[in-house]
N, C-alpha and C. Protein backbone atom coordinates (compact mmCIF):
# COMPACT_ATOMS: atom_id res chain seq x y z
N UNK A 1 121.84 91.90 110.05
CA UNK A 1 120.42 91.67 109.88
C UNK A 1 119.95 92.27 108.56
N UNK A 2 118.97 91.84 108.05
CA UNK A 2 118.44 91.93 106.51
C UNK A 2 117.17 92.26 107.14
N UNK A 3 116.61 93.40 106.76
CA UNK A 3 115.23 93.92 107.14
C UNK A 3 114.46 94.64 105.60
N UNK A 4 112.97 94.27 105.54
CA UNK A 4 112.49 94.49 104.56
C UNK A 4 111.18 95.19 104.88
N UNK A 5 110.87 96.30 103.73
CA UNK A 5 110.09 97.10 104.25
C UNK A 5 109.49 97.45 102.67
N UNK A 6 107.88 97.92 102.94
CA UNK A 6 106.93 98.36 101.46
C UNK A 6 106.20 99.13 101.52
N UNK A 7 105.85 100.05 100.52
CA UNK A 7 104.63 100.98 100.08
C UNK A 7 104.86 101.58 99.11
N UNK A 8 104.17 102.51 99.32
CA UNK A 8 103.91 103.54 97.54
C UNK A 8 104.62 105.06 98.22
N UNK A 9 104.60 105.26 99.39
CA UNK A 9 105.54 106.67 100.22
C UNK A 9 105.24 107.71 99.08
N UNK A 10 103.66 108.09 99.36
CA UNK A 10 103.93 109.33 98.94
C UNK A 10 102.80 110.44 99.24
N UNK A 11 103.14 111.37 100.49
CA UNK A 11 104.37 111.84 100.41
C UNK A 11 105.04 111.31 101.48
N UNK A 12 106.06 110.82 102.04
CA UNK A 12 106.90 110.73 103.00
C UNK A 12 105.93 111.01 104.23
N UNK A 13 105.98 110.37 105.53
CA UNK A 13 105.26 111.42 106.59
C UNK A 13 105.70 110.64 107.75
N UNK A 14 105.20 111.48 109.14
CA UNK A 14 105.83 111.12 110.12
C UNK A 14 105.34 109.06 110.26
N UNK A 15 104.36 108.92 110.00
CA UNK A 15 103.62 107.67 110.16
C UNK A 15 105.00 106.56 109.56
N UNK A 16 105.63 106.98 108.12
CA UNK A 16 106.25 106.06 107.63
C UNK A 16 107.43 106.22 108.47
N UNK A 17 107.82 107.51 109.12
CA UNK A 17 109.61 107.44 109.17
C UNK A 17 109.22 106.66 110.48
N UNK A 18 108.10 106.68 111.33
CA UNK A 18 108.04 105.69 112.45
C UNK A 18 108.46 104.32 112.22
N UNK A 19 108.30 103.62 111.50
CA UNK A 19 108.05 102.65 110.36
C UNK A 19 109.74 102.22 110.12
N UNK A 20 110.37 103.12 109.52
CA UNK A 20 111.62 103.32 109.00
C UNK A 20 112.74 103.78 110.24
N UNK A 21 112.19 103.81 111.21
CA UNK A 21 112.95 104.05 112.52
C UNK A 21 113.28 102.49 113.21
N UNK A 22 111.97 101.88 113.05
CA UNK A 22 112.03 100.45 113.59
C UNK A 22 113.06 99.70 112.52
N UNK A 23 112.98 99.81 111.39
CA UNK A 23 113.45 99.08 110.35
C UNK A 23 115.35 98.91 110.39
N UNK A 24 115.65 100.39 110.66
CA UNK A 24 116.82 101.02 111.04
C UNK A 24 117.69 100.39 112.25
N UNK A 25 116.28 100.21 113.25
CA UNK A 25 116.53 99.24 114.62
C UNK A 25 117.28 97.91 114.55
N UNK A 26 116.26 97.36 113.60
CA UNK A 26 116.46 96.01 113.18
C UNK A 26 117.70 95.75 112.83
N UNK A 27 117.44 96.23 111.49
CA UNK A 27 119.07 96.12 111.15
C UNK A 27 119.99 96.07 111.83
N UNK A 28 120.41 96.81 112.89
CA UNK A 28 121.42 96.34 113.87
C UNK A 28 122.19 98.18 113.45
N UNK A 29 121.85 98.82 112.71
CA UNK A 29 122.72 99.86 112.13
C UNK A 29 123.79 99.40 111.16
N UNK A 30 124.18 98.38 110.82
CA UNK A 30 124.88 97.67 110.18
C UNK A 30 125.06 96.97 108.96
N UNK A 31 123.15 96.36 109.03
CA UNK A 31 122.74 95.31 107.91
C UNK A 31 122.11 96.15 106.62
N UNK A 32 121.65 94.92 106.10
CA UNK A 32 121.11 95.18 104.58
C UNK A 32 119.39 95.97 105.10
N UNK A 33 119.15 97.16 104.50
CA UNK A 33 117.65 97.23 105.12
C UNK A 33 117.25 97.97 103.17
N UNK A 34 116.57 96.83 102.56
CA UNK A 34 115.58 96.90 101.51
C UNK A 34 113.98 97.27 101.38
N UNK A 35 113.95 98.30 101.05
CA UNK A 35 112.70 99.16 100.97
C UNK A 35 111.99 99.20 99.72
N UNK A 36 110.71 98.14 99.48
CA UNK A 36 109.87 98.24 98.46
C UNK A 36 109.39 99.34 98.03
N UNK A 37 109.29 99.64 96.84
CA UNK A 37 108.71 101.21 96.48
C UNK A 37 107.92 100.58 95.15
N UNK A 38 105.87 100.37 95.64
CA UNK A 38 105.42 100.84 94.37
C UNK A 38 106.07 101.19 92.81
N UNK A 39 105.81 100.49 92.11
CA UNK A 39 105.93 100.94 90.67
C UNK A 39 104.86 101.90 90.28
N UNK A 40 105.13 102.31 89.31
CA UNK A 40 104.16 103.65 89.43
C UNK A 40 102.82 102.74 88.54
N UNK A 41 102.82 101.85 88.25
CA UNK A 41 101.82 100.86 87.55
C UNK A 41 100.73 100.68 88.33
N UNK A 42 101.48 99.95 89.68
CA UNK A 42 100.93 99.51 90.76
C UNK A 42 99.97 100.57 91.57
N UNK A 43 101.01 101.74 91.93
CA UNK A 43 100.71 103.09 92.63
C UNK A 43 99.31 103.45 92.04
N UNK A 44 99.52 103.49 90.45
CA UNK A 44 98.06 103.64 89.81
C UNK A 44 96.68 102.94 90.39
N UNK A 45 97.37 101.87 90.29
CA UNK A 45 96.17 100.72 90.60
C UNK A 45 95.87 100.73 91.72
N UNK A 46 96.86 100.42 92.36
CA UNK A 46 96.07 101.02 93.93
C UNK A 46 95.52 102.08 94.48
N UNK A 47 95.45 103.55 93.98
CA UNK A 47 95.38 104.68 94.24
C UNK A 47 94.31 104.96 93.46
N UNK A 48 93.48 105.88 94.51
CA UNK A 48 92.46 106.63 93.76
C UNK A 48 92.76 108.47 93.23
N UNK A 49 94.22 108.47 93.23
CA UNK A 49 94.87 109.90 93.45
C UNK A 49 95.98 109.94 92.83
N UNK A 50 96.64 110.49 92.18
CA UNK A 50 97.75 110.87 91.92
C UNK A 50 98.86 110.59 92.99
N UNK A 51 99.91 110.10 91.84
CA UNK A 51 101.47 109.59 92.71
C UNK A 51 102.22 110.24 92.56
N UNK A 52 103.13 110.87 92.54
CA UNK A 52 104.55 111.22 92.46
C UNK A 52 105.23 109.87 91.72
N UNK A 53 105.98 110.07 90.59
CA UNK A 53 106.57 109.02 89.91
C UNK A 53 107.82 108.03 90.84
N UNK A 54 108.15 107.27 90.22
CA UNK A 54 108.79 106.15 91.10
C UNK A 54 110.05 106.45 91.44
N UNK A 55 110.88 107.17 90.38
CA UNK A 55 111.79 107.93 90.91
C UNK A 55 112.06 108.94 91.87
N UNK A 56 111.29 109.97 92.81
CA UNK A 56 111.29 110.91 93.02
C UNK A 56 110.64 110.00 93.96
N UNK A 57 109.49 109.10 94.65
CA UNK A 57 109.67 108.58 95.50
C UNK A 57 110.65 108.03 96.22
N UNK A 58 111.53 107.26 95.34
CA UNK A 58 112.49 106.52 95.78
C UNK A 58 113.35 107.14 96.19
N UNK A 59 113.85 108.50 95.34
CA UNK A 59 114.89 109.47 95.61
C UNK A 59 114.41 109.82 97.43
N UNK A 60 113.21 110.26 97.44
CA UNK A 60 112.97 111.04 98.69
C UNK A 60 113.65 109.69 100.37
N UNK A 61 112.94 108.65 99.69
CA UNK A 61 113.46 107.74 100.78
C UNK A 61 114.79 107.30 101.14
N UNK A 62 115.66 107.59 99.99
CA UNK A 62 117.00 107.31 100.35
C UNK A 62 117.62 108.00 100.61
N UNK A 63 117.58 109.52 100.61
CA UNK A 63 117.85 111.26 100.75
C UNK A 63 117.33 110.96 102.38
N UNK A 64 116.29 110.69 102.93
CA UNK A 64 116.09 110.29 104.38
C UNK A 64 116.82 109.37 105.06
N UNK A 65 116.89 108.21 104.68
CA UNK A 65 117.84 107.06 105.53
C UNK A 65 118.79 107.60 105.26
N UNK A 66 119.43 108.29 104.35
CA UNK A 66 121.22 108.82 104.31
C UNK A 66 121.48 109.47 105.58
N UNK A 67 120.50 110.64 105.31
CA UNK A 67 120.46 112.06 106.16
C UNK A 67 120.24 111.53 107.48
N UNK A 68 119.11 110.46 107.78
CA UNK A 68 118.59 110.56 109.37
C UNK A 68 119.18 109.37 109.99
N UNK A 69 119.74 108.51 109.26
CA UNK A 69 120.90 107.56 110.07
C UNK A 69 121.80 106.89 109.36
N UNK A 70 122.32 107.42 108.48
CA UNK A 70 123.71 107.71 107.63
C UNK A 70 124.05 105.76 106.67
N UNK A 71 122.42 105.33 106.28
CA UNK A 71 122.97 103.98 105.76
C UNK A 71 122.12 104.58 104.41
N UNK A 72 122.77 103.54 103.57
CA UNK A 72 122.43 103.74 102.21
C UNK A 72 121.24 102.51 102.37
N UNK A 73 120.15 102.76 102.29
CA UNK A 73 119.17 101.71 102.03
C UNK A 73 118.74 100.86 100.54
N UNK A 74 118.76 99.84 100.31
CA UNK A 74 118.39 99.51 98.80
C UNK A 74 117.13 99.71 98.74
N UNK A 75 116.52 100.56 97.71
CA UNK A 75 115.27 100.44 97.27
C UNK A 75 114.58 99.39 96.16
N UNK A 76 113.81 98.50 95.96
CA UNK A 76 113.57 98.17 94.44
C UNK A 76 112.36 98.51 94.31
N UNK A 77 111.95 98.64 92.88
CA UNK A 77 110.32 98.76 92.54
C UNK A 77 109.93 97.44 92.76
N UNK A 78 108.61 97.77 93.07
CA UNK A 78 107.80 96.62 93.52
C UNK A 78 106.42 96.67 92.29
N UNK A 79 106.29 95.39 91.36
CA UNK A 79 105.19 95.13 90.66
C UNK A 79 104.37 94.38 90.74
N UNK A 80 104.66 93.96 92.31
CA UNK A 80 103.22 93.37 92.90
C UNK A 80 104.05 93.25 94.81
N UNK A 81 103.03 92.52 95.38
CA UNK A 81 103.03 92.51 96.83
C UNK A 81 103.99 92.20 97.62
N UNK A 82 104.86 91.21 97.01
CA UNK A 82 105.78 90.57 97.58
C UNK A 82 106.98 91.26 97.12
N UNK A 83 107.80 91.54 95.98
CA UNK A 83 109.00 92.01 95.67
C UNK A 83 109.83 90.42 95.93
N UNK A 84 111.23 90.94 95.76
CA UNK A 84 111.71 90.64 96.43
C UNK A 84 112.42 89.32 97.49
N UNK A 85 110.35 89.48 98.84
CA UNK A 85 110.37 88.76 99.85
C UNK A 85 110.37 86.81 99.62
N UNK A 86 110.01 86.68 98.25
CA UNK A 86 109.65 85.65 98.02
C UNK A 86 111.07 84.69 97.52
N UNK A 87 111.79 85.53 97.30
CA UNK A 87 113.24 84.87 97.10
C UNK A 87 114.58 84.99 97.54
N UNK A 88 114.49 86.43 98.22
CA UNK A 88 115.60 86.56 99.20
C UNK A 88 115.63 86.24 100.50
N UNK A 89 116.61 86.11 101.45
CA UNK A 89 116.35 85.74 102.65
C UNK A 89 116.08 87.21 103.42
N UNK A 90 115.55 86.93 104.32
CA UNK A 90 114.96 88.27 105.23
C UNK A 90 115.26 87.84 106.70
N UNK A 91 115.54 88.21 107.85
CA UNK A 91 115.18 88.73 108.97
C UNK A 91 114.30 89.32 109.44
N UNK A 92 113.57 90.31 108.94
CA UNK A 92 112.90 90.47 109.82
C UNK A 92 111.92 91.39 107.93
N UNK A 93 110.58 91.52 108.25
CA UNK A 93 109.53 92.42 107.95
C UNK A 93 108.77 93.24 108.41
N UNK A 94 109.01 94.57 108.28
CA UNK A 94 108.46 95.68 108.93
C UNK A 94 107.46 95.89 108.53
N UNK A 95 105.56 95.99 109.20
CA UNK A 95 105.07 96.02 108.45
C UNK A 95 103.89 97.26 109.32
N UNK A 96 102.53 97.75 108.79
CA UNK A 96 101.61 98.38 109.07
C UNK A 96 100.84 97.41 109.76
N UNK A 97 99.68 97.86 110.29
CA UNK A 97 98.32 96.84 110.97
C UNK A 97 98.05 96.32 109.83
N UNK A 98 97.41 97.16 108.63
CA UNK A 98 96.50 96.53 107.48
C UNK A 98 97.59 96.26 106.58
N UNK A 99 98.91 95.99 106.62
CA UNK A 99 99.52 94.90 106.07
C UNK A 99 100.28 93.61 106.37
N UNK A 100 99.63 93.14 107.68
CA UNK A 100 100.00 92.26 108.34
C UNK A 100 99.11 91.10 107.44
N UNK A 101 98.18 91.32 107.17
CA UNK A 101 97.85 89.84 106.32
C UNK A 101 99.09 89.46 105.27
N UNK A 102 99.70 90.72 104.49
CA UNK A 102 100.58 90.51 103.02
C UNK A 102 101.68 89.25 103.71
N UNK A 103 102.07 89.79 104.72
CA UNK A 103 103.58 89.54 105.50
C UNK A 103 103.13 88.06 105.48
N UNK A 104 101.96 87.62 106.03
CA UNK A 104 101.87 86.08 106.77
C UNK A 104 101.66 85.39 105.00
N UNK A 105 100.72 86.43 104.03
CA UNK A 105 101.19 85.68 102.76
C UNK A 105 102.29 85.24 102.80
N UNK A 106 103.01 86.22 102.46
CA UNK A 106 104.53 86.19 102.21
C UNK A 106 104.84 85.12 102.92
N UNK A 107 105.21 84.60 103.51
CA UNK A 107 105.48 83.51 104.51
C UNK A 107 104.57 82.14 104.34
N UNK A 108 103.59 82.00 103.91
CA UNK A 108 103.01 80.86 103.42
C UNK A 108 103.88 80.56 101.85
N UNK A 109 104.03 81.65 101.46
CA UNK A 109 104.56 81.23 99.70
C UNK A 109 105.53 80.82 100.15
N UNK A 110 106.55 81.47 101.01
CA UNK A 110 107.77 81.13 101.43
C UNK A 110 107.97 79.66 101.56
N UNK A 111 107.17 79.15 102.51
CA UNK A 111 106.82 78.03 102.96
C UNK A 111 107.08 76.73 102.06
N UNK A 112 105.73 76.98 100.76
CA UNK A 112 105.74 76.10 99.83
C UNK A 112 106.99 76.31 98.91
N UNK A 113 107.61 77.14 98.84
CA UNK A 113 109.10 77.03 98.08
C UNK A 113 110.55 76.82 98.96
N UNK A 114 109.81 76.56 100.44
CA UNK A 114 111.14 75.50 100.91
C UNK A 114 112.26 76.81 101.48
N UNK A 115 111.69 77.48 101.79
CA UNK A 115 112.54 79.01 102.78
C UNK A 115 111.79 79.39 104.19
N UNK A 116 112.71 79.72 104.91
CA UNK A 116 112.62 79.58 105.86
C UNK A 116 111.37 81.26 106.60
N UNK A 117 110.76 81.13 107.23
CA UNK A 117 109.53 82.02 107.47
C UNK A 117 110.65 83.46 107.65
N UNK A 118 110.02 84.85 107.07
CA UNK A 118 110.48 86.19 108.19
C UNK A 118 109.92 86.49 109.41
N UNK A 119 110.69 86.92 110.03
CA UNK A 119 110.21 87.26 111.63
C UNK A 119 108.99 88.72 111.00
N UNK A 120 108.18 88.29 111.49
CA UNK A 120 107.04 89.97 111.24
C UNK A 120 106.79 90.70 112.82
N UNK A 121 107.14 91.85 112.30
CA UNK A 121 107.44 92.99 113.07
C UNK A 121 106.27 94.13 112.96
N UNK A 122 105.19 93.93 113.23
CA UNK A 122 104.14 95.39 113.27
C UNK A 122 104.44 96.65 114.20
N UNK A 123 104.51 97.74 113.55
CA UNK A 123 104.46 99.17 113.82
C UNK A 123 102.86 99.31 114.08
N UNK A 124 102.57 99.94 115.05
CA UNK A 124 101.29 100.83 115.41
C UNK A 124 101.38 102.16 113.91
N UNK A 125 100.26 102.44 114.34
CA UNK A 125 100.09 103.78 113.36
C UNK A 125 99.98 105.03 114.23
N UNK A 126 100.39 106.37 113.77
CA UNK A 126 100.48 107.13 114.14
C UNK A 126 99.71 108.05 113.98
N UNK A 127 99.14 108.71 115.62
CA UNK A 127 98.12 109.67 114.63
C UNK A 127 98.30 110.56 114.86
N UNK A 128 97.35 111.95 113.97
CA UNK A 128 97.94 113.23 114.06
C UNK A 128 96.93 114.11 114.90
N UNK A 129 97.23 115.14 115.09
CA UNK A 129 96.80 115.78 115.95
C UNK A 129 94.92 115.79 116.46
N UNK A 130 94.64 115.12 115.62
CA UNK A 130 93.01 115.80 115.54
C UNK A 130 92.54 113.93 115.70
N UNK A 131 93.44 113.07 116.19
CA UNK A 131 93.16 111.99 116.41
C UNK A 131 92.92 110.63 115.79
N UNK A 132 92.64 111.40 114.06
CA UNK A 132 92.65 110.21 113.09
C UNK A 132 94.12 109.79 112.89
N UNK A 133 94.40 109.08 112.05
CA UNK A 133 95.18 108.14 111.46
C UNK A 133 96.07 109.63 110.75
N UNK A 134 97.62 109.30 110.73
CA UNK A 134 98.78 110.33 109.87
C UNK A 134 98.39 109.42 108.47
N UNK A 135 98.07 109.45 107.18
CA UNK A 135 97.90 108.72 106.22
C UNK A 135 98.14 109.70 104.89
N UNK A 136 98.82 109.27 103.40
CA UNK A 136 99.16 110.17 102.65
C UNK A 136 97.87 110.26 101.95
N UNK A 137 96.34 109.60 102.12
CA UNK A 137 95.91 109.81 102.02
C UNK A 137 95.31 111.29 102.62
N UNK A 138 95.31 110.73 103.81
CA UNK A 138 94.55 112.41 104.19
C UNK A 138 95.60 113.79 104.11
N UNK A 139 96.48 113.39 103.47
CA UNK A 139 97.70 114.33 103.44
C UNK A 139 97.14 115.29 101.99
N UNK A 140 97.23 114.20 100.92
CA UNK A 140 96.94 114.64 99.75
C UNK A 140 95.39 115.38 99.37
N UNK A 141 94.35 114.87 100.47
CA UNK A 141 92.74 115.44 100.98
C UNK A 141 93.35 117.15 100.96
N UNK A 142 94.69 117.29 101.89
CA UNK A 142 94.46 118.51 102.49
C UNK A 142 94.08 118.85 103.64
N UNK A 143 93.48 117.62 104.39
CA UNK A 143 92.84 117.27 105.79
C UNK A 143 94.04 117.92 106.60
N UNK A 144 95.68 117.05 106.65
CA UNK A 144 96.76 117.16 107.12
C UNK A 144 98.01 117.47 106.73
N UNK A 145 98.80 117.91 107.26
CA UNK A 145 100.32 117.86 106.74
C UNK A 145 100.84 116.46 107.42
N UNK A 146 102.35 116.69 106.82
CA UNK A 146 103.06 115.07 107.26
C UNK A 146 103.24 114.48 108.44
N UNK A 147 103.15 115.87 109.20
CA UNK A 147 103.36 115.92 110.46
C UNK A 147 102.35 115.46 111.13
N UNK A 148 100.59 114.95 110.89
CA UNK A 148 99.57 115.18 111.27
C UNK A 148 98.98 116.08 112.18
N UNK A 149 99.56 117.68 111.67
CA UNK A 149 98.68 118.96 112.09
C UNK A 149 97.77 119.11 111.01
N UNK A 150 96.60 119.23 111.69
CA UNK A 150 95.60 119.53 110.86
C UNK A 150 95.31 121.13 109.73
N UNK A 151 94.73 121.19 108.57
CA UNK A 151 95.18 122.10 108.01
C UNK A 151 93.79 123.40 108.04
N UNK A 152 93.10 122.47 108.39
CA UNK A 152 91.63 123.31 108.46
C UNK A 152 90.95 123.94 109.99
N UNK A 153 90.73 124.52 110.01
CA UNK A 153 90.11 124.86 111.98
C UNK A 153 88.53 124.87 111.50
């Protein structure tokens, strides 16, 4: 199985490895599992905050899939939404709630260039202790750690 997965990961947190647990699933333990990683162009543009550069993202995510279930994952930079999805074949797409619109893109473009749809796979989100959303946004606030324990009483 060929499983495909995206964001900007930074910093790492329990929300994504949920994410990257399913992805792991998919695959079968066996297959190809390709992980979009933000360009730091993009990261800019999308972000109202400071990134961690593209390397040292990427490093952190593949230092995890090694360590927490022993596959070497491909990473590529991503310089826009799709990567990738628009020309390789996929199995399956792992995706968030609020990126379930990208995925069904992805799959309309697919469409008009004569490839066959990915299966889309939504993960719930995870929340942290105090009930909101685990997000590297509220990570980088200071609100939370990765873990979503809260940092303030």
């Amino acid at each position: 199985m060929k499983v495909a997965f995206g964001g900007t990961f930074d910093p790492l947190h329990d929300g994504h490895k949920k994410l990257l647990k399913r992805v792991y699933e998919l695959s079968e333990g066996g297959g190809e599992i390709v992980i979009g990683v933000t360009s730091d162009a993009m990261a800019r543009a999308c972000r109202d905050r400071e990134v961690r550069p593209f390397e040292a993202r990427a490093a952190d995510l593949q230092r995890y899939m090694h360590e927490k279930y022993g596959v070497q994952a491909r990473v590529v930079q991503l310089h826009d939404r799709y990567g990738p999805t628009l020309d390789e074949d996929f199995d399956y797409i792992v995706i968030s709630p609020e990126t379930y619109p990208i995925a069904v893109k992805i799959n309309e473009l697919r469409k008009a260039r004569g490839k066959k749809p990915i299966a889309i796979v939504m993960v719930e989100h995870v929340n942290a202790a105090d009930g909101g959303l685990i997000s590297s946004t509220r990570i980088k606030a200071g609100e939370i750690d990765t873990h979503g324990t809260p940092l303030h009483v």
